[in-house]
N, C-alpha and C. Protein backbone atom coordinates (compact mmCIF):
# COMPACT_ATOMS: atom_id res chain seq x y z
N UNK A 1 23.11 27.29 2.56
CA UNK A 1 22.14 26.35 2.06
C UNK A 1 22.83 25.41 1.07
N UNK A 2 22.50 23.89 1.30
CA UNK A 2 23.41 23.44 0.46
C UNK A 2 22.31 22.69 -0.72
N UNK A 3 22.11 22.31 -1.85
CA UNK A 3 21.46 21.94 -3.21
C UNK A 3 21.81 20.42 -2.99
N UNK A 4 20.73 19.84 -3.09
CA UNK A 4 21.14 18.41 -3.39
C UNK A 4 20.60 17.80 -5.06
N UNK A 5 21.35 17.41 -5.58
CA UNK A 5 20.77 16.84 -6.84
C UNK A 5 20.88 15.48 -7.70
N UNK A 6 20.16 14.86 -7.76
CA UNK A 6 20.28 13.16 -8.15
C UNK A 6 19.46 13.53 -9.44
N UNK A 7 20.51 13.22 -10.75
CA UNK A 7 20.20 13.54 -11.97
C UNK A 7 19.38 12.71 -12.33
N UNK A 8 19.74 10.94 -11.97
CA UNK A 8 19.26 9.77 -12.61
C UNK A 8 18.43 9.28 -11.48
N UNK A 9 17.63 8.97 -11.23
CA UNK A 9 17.14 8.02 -9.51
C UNK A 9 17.60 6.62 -10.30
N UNK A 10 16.87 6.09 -11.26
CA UNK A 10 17.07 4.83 -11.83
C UNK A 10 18.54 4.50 -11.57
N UNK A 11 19.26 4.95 -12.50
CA UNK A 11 20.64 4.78 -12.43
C UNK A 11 21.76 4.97 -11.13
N UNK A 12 20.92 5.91 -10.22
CA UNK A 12 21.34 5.78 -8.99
C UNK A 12 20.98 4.77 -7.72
N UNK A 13 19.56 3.93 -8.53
CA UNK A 13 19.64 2.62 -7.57
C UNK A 13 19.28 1.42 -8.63
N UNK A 14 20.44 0.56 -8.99
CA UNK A 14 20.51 0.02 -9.93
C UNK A 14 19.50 -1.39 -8.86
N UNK A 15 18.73 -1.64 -9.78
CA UNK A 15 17.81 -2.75 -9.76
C UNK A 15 19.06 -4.38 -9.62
N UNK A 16 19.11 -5.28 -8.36
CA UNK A 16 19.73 -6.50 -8.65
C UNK A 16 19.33 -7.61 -8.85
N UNK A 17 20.07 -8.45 -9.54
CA UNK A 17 19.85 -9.49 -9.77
C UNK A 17 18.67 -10.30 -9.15
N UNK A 18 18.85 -10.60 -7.86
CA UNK A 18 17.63 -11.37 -7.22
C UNK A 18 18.29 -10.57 -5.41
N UNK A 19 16.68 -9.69 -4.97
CA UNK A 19 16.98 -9.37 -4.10
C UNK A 19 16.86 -7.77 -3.98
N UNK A 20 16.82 -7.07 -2.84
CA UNK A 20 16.39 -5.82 -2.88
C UNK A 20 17.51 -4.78 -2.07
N UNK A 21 17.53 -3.67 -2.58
CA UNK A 21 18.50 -2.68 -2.78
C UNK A 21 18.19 -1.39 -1.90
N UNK A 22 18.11 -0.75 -0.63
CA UNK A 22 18.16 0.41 0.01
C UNK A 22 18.88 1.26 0.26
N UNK A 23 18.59 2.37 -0.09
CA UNK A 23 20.07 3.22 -0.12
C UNK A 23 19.31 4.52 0.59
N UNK A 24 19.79 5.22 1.76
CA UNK A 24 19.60 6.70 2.09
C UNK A 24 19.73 7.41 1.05
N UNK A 25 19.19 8.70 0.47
CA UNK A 25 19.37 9.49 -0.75
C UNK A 25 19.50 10.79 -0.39
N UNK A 26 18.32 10.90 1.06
CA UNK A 26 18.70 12.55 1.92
C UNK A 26 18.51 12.42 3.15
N UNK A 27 18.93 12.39 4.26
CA UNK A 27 18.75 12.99 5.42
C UNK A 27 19.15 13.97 5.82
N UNK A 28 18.48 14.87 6.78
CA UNK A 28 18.49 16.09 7.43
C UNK A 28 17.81 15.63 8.79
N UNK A 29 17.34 17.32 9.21
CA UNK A 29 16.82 17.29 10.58
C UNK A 29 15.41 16.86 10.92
N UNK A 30 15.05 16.96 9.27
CA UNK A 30 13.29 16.76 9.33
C UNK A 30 12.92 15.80 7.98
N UNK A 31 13.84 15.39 7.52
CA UNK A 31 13.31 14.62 6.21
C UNK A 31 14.19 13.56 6.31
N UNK A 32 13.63 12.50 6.07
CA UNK A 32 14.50 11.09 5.26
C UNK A 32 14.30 10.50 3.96
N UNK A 33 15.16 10.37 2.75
CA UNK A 33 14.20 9.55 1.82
C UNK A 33 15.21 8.97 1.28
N UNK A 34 14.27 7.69 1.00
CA UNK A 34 15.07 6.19 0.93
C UNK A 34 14.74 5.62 -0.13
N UNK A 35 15.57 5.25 -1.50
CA UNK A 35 15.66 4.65 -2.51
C UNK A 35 15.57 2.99 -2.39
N UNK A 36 14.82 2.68 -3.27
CA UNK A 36 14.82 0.85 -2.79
C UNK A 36 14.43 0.74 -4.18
N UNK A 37 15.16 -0.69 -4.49
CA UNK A 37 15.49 -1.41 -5.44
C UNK A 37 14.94 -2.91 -5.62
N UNK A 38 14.32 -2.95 -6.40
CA UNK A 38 13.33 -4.35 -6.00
C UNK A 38 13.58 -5.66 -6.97
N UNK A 39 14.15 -6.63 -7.05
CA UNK A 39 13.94 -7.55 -8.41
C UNK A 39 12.89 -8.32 -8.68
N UNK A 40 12.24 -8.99 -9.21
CA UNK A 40 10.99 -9.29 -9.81
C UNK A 40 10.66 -10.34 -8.39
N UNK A 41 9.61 -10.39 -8.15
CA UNK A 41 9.19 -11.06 -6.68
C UNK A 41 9.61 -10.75 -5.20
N UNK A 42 10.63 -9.87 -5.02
CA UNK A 42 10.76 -9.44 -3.96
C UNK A 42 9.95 -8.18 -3.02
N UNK A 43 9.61 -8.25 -1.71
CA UNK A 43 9.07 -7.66 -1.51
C UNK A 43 9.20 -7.11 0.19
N UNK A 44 8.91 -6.00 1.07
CA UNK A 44 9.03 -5.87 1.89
C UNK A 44 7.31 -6.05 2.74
N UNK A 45 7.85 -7.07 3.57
CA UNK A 45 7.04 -7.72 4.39
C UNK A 45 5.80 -6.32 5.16
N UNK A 46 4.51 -6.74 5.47
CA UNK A 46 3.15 -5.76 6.10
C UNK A 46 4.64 -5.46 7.62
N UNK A 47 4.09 -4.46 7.90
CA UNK A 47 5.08 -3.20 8.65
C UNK A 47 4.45 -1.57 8.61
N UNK A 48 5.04 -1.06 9.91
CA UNK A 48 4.08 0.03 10.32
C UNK A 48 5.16 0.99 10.07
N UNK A 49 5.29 1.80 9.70
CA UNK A 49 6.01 3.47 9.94
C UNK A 49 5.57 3.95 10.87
N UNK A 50 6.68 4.76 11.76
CA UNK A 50 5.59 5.91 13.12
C UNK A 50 5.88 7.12 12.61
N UNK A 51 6.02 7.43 11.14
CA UNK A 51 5.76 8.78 10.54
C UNK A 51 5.36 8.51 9.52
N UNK A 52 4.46 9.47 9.18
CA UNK A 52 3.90 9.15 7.35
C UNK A 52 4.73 9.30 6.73
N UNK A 53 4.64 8.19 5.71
CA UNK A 53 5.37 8.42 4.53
C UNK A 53 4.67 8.75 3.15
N UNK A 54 5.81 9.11 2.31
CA UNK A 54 5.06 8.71 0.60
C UNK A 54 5.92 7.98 0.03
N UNK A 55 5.35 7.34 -0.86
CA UNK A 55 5.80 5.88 -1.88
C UNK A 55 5.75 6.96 -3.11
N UNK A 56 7.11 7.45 -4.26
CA UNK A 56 6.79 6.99 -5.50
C UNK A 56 7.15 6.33 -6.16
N UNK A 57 6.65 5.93 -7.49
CA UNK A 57 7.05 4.43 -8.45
C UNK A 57 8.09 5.55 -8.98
N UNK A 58 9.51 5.41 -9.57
CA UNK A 58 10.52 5.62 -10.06
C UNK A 58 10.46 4.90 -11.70
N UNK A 59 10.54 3.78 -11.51
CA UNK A 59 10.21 2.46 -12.61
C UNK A 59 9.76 1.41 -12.09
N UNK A 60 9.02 0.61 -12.92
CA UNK A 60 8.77 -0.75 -12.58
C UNK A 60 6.82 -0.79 -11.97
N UNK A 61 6.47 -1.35 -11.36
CA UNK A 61 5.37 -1.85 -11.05
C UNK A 61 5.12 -2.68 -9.61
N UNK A 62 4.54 -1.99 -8.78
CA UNK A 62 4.46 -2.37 -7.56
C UNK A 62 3.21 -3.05 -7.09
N UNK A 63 2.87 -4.22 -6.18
CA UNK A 63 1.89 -4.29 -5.54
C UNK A 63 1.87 -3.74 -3.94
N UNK A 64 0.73 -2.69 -4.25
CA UNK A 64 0.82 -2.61 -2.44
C UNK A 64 -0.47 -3.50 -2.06
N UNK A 65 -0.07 -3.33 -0.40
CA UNK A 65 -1.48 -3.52 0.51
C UNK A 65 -1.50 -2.32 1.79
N UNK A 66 -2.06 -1.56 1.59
CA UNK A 66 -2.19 -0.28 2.39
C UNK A 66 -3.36 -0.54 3.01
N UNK A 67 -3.03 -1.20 4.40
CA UNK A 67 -4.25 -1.11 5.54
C UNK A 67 -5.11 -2.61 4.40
N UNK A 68 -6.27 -2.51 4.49
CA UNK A 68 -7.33 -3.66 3.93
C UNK A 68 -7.14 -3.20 2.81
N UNK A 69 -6.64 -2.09 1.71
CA UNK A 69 -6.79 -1.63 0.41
C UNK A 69 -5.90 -1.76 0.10
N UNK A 70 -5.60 -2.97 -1.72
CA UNK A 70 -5.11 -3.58 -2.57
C UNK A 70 -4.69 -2.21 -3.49
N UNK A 71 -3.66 -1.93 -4.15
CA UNK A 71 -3.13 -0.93 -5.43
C UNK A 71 -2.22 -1.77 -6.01
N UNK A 72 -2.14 -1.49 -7.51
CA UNK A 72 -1.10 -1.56 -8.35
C UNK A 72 -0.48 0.14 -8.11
N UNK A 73 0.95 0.09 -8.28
CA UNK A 73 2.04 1.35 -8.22
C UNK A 73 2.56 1.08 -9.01
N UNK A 74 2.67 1.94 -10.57
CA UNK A 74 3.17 2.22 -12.07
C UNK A 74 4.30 3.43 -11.59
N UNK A 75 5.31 3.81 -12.65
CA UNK A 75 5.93 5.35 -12.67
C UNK A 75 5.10 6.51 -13.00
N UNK A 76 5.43 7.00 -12.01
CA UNK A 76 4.36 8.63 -12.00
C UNK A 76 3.70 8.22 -10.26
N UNK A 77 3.32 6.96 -10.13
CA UNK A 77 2.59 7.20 -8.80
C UNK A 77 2.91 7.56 -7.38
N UNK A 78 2.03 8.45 -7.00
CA UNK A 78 2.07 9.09 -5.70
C UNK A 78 1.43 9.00 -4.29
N UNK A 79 2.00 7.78 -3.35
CA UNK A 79 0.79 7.47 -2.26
C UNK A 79 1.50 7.91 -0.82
N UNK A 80 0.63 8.67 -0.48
CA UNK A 80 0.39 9.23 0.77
C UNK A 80 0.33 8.35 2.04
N UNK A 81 0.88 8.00 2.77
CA UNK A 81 0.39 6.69 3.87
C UNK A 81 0.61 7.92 5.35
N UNK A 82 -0.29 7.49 5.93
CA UNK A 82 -0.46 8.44 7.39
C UNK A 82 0.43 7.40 8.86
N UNK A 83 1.20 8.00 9.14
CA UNK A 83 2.09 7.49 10.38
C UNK A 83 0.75 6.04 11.04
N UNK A 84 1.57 4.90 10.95
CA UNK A 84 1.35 3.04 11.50
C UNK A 84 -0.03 2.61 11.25
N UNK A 85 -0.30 3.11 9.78
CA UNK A 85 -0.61 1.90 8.62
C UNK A 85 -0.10 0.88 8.43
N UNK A 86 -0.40 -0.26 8.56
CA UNK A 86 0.08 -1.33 7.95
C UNK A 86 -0.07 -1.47 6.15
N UNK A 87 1.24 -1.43 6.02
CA UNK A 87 1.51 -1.42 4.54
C UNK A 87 2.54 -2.55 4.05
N UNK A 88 2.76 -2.98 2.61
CA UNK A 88 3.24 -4.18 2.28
C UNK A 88 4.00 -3.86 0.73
N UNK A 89 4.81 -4.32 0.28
CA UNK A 89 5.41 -3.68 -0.96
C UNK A 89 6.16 -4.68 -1.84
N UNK A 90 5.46 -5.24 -3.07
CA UNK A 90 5.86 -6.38 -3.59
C UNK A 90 6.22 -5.91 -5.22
N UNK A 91 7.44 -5.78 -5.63
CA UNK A 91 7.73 -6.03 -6.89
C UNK A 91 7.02 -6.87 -7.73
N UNK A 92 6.30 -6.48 -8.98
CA UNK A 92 5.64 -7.17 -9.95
C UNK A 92 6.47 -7.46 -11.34
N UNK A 93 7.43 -6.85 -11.14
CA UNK A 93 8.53 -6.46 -12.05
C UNK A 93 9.88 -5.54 -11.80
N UNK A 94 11.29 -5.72 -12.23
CA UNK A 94 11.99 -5.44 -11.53
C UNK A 94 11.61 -3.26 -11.23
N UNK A 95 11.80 -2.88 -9.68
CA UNK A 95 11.16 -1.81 -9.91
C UNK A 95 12.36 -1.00 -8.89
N UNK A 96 11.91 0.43 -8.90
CA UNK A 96 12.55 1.79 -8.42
C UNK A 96 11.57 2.38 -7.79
N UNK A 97 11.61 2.73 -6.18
CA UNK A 97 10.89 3.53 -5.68
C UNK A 97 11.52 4.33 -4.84
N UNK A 98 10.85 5.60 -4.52
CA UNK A 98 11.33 6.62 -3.45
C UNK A 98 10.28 6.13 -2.25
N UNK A 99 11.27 6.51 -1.28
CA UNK A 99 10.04 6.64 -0.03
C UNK A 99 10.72 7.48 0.85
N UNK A 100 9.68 8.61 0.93
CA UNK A 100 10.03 9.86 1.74
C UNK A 100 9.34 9.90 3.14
N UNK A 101 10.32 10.35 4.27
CA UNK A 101 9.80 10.06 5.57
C UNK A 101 8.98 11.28 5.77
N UNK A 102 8.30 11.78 6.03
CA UNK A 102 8.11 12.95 6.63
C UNK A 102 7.95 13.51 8.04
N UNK A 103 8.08 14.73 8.12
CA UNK A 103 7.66 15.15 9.47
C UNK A 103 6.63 14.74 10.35
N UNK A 104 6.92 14.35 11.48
CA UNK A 104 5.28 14.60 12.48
C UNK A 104 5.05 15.68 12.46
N UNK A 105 3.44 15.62 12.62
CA UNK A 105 2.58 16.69 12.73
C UNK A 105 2.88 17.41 14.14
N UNK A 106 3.11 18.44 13.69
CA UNK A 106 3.26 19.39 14.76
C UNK A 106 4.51 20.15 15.64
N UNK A 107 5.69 19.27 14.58
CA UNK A 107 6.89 19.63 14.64
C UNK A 107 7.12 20.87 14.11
N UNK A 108 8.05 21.31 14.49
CA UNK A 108 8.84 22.76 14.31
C UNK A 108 9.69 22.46 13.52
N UNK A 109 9.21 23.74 12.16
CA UNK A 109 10.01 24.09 11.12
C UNK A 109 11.21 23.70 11.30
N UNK A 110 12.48 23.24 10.30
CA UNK A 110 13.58 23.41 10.37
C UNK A 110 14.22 24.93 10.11
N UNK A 111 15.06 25.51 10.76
CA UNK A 111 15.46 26.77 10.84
C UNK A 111 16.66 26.71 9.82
């Protein structure tokens, strides 16, 4: 079994200048999660996932649009999105988020 550990997330996806920052952080057989780096106005365009994901705020301040429903995303927040939602992700300030892929439903454990 091997330990993975990212002491800093911030410091491990440094926020740039003008423009946005993606970095793989884990993949395996059943998980993906992807660090993104946002500078003040940038944003990733309405787009579907074909697995649910979760969004959290790291730092900074996010606007979503999840399906017809508007959120602000602060640090600490935790959103659930269910596999090809249309979702939208706009920096309000320079920001840090995780986004974790998850399993389809109904997949088999990793062994």
């Amino acid at each position: 079994m091997t330990v993975t550990v990212i002491s800093d997330l911030a410091a491990e996806l440094t926020v740039p200048e003008d423009g946005t920052l993606s970095r793989v952080l884990y993949r395996d057989d059943r998980l993906r999660v992807v660090g993104f780096a946002f500078a003040t106005g940038q944003e990733l365009t309405e787009h579907t996932s074909a697995l649910p994901v979760v969004i959290q705020v790291v730092r900074g301040r996010l606007d979503l649009v999840l399906g017809e429903e508007k959120t602000e995303a602060v640090p600490g927040s935790w959103i659930r999105l269910p596999a090809r939602l249309p979702h939208s992700v706009r920096a309000v300030e320079p920001s840090v988020m995780l986004l974790t892929m998850l399993p389809e439903a109904g997949a088999p454990p990793a062994a």
